[in-house]
Protein backbone atom coordinates (compact mmCIF):
# COMPACT_ATOMS: atom_id res chain seq x y z
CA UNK A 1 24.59 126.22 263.80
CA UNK A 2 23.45 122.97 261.84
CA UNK A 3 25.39 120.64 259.97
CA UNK A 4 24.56 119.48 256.27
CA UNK A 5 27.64 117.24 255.78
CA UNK A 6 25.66 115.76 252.57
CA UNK A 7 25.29 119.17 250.88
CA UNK A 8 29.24 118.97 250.48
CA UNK A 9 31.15 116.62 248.27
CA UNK A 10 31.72 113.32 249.86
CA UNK A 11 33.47 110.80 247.60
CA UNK A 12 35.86 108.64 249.69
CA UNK A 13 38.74 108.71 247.54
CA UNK A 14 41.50 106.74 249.85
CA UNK A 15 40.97 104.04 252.11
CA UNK A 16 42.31 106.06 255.20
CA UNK A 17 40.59 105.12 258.29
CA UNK A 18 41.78 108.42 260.22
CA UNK A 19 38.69 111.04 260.48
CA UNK A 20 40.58 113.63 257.84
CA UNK A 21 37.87 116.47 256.91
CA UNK A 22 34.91 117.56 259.01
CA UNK A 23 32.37 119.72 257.46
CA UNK A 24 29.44 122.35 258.87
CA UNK A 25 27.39 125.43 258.00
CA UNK A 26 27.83 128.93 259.49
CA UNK A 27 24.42 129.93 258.26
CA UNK A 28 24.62 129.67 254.61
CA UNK A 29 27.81 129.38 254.13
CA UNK A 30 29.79 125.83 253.81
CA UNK A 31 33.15 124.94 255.56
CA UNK A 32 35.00 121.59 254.97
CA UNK A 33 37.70 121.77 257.49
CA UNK A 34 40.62 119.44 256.35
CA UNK A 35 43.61 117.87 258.73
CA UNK A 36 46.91 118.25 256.46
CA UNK A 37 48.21 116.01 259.25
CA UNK A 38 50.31 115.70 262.01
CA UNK A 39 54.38 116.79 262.60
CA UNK A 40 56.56 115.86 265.32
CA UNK A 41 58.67 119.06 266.54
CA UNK A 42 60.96 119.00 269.47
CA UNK A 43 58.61 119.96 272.91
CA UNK A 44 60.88 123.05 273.85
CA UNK A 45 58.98 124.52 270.71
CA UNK A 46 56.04 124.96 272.39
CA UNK A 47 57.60 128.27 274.37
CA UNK A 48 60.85 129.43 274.36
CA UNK A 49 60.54 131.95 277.46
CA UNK A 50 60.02 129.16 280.20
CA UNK A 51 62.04 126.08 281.07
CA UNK A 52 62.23 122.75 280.08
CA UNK A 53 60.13 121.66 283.74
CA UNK A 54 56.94 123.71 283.10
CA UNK A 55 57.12 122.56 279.56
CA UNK A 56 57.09 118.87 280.55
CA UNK A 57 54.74 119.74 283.60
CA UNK A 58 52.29 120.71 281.07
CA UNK A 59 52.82 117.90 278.43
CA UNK A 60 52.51 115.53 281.89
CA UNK A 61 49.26 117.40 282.83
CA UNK A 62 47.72 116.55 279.19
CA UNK A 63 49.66 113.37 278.75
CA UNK A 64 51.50 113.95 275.78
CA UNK A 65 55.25 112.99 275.55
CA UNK A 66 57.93 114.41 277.50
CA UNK A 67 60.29 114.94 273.83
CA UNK A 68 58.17 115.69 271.30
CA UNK A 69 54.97 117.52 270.60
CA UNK A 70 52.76 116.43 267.72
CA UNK A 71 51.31 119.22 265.83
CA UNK A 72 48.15 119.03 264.41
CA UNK A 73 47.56 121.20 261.18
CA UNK A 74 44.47 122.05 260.00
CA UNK A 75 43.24 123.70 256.40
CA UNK A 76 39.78 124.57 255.72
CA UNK A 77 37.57 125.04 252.59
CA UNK A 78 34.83 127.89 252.83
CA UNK A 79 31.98 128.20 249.93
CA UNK A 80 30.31 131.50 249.72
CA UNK A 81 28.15 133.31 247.20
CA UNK A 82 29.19 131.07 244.26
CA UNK A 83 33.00 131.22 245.81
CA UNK A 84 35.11 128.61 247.06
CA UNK A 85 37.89 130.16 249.23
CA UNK A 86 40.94 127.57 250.01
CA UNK A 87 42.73 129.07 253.49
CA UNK A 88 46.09 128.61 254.00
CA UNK A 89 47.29 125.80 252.49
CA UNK A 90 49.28 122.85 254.59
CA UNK A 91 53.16 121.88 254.20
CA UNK A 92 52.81 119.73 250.59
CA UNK A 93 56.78 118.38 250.19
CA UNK A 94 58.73 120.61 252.13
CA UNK A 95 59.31 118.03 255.30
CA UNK A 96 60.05 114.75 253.24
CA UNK A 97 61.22 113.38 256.95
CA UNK A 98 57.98 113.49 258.32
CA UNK A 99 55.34 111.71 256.06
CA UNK A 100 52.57 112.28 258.44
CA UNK A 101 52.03 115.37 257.41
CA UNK A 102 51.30 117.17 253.97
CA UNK A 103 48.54 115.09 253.11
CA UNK A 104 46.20 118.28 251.44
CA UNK A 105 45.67 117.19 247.84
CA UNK A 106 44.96 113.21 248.56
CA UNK A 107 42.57 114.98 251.12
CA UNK A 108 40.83 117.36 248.55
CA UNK A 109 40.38 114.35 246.21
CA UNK A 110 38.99 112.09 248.81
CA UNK A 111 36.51 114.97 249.74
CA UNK A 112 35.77 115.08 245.69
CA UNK A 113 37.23 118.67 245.89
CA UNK A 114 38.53 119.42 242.21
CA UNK A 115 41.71 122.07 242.90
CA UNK A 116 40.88 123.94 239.86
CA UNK A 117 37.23 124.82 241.29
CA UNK A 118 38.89 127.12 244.11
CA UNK A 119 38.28 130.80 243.49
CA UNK A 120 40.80 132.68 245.71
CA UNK A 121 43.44 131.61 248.15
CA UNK A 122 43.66 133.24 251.53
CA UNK A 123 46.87 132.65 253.79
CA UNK A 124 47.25 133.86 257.41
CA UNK A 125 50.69 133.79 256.90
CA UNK A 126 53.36 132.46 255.24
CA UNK A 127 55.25 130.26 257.37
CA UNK A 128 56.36 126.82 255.47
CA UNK A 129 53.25 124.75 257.30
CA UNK A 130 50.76 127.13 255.31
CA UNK A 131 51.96 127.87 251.90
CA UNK A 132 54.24 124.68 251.34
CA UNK A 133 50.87 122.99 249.70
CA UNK A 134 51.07 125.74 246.96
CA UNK A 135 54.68 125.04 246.37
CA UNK A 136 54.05 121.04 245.66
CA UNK A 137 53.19 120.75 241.98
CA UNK A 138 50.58 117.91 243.10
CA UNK A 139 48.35 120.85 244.05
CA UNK A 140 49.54 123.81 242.48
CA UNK A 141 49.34 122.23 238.46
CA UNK A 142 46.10 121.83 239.45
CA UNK A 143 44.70 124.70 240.34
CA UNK A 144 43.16 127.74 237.68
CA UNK A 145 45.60 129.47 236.57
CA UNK A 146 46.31 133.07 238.14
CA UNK A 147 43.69 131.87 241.10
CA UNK A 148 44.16 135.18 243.49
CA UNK A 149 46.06 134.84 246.77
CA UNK A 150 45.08 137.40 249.36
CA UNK A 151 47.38 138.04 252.09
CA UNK A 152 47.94 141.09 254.60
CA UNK A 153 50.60 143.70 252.76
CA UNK A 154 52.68 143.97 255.71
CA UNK A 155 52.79 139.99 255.50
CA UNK A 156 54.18 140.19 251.91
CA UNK A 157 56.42 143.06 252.53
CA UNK A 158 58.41 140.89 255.29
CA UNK A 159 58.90 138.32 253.36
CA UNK A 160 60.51 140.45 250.46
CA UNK A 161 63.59 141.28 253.14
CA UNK A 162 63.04 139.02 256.04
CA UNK A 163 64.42 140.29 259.54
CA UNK A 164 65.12 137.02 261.73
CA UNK A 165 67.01 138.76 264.36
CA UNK A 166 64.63 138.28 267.12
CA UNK A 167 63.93 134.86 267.27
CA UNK A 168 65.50 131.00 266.15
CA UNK A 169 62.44 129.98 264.58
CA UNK A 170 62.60 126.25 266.42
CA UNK A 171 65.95 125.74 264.59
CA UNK A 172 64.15 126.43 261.15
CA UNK A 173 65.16 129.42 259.85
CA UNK A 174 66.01 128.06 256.88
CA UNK A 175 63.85 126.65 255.84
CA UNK A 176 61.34 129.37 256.63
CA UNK A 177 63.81 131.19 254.01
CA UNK A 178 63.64 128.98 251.50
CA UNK A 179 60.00 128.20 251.33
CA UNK A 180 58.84 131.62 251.37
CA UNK A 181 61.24 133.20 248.51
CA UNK A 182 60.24 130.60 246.39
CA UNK A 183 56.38 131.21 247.18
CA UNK A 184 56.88 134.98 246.19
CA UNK A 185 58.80 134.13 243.43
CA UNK A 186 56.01 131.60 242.06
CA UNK A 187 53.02 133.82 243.00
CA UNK A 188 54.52 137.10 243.06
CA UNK A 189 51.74 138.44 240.25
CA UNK A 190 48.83 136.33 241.94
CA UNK A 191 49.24 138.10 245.22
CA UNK A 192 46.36 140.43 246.36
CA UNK A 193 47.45 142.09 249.55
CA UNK A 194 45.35 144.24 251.72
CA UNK A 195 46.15 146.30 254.27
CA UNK A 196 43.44 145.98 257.41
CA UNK A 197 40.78 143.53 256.13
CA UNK A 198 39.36 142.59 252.90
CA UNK A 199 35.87 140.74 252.36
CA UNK A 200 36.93 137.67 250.03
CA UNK A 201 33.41 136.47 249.69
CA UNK A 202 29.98 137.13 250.88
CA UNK A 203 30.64 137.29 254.93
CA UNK A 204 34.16 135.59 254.47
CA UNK A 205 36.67 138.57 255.67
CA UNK A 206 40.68 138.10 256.61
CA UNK A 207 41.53 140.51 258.83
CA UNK A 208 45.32 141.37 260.03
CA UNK A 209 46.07 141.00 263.82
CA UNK A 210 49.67 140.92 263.36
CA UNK A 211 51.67 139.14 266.43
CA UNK A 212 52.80 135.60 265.64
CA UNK A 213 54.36 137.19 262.00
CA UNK A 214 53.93 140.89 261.25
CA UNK A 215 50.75 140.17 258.63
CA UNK A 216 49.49 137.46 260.63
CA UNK A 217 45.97 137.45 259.97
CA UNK A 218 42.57 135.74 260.64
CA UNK A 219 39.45 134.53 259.21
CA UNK A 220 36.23 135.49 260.28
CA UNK A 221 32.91 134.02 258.69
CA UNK A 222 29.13 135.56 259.41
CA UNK A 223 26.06 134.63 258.14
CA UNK A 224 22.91 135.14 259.60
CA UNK A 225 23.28 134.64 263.37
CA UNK A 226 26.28 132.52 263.05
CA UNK A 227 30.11 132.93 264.08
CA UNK A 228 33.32 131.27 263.10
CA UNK A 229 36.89 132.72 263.32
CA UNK A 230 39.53 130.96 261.48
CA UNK A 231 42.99 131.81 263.83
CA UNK A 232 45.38 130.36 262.22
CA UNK A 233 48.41 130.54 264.86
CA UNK A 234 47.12 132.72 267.12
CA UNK A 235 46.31 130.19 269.09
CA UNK A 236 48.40 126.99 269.94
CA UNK A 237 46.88 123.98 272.25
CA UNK A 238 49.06 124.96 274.97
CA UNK A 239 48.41 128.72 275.19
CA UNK A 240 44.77 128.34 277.00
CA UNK A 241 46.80 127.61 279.68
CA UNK A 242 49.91 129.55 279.20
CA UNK A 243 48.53 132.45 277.05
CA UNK A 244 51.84 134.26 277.67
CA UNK A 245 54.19 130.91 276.32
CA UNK A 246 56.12 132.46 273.97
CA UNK A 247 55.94 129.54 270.88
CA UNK A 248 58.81 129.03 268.89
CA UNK A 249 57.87 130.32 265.89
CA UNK A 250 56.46 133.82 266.85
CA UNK A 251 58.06 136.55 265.22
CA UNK A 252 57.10 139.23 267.41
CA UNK A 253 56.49 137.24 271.19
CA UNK A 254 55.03 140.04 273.50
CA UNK A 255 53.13 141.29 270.44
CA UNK A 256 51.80 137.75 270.10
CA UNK A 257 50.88 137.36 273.61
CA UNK A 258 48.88 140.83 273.39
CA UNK A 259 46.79 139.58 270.05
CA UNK A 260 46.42 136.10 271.53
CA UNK A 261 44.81 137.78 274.39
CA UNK A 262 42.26 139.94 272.79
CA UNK A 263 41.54 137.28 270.40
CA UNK A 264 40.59 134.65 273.31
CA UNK A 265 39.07 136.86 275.13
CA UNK A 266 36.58 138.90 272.53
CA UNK A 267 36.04 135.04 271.74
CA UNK A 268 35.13 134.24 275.35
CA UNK A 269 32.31 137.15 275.41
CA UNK A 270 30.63 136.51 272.39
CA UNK A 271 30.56 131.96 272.72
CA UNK A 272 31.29 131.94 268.83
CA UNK A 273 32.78 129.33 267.29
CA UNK A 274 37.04 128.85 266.71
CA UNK A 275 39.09 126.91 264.33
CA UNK A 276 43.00 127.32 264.20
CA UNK A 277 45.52 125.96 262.05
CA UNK A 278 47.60 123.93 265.11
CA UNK A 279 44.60 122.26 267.32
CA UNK A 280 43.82 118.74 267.35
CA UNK A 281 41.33 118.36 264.30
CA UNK A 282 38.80 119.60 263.77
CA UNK A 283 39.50 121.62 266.39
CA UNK A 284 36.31 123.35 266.01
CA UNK A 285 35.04 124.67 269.36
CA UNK A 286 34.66 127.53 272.06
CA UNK A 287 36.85 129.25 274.65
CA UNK A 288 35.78 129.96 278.09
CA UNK A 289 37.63 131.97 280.70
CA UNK A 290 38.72 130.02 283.60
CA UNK A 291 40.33 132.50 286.00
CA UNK A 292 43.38 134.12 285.04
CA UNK A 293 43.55 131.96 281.71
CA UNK A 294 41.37 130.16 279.40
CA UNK A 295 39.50 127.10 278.49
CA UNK A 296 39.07 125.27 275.14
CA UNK A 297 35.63 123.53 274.75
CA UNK A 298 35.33 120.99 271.84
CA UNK A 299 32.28 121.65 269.92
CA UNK A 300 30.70 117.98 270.16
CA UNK A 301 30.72 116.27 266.59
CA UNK A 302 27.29 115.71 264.51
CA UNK A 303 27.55 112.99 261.56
């Protein structure tokens, strides 16, 4: 898998000196992966079916803080037979009290990414971190109008009568609410769900998997010999260790824990390539099994 970082555009846009979009080629076709930037949450977040000790154990054992864990989130831009696929879509306005995060749109420009030039939309889900972007006019006045959004059907049937019985949601049910009534209401006649999979562009398929929402779904690209998977929050930093932590914000836990799993371990066997939405950017790499759990292995950068 090379990289052609030139063959993408590269304007600089801002005078940010944080690395903020990382691009590479799975075979012929281009991804741009994009850092929407970083949130503070509260650490017991990170899995609500241990303690507060093996929480901070861990956070000790990577050196993070003891109170708060910092959560990357990650967008990417695929191109594809003529298409240009935006996936998922960051947290735009909807967390005015953190103003590390949301950064999408500054991000496009500064990668000379023109909004209206995306094709489709895919979203994994549509928790607030991933579909707030299209809710901020900054991005969404921008973009063609009636640009298709593709989503899994059980994903979009949720959302039209939510059931939040099972879990708190990190204290955020509300706002979970909010943001994704409005989203349907705003995009209700732009949504394209599908039910298993759907191919969105030459070798650029979404596929449901279910788990941390009931549509949850993920990204896989192939061309030629190459591999990436796009997992969106399957995956969280902390579950290579902890595959079973239950995070916060999984609708379904023990169905989670099954599709995390599978995911990291099909991943394991074949060596390709992983992106997910909550990894430190790029967060491009490999998994590796490492007894009973797993280990994440940074793909080394080429610039």
């Amino acid at each position: 898998m090379s990289l052609d970082i030139a063959s993408l555009p590269a304007g600089t846009g801002t005078n940010e000196l944080v690395p903020s979009r990382y691009a590479l080629r799975v075979g012929e076709i281009e991804v741009l992966i994009i850092s929407d930037g970083v949130f503070p949450l509260e650490a017991k977040t990170l899995a609500t079916n241990v303690g507060p000790a093996e929480i901070a154990a861990w956070l000790r054992d990577t050196m993070q803080p003891q109170d708060v864990y910092k959560w990357p989130l990650n967008v990417a831009v695929v191109r594809s037979g003529g298409r240009t696929v935006l996936v998922d879509s960051g947290a735009g306005s909807e967390f005015p009290d953190f103003p590390g995060v949301g950064q999408l749109t500054t991000r496009l420009d500064a990668a000379g990414i023109d909004p209206a030039s995306v094709t489709d939309v895919v979203l994994t889900h549509l928790h607030v971190d991933h579909v707030g972007g299209l809710l901020a006019n900054r991005l969404r006045s921008r973009l063609r109008p009636g640009v298709p959004i593709h989503l899994a059907a059980a994903e979009a049937g949720f959302w039209m009568k939510p059931d939040f019985s099972r879990n708190t949601f990190g204290g955020f049910p509300d706002v979970l609410r909010s943001a994704e009534e409005r989203f349907v209401d705003m995009y209700r006649s732009q949504l394209r769900p599908f039910e298993k999979e759907y191919e969105v562009a030459p070798g650029v398929i979404v596929t449901r998997t279910g788990g941390h929402t009931l549509g949850h779904s993920v990204v896989r690209l192939a061309s030629g010999g190459d591999r990436l998977t796009f997992l969106g929050d399957a995956v969280f930093q902390n579950h290579f260790d902890h595959p079973d932590w239950h995070n916060a914000f999984d609708h379904d836990p023990e169905e989670a824990v099954r599709v995390r799993i599978s995911l990291l371990r099909k991943l394991a066997e074949t060596g390709e390539l992983l992106v997910a939405a909550h990894l430190p950017f790029p967060s491009l790499g490999r998994v590796a099994v490492d007894g009973d759990v797993f280990r994440f292995v940074p793909a080394l950068w080429e610039y």
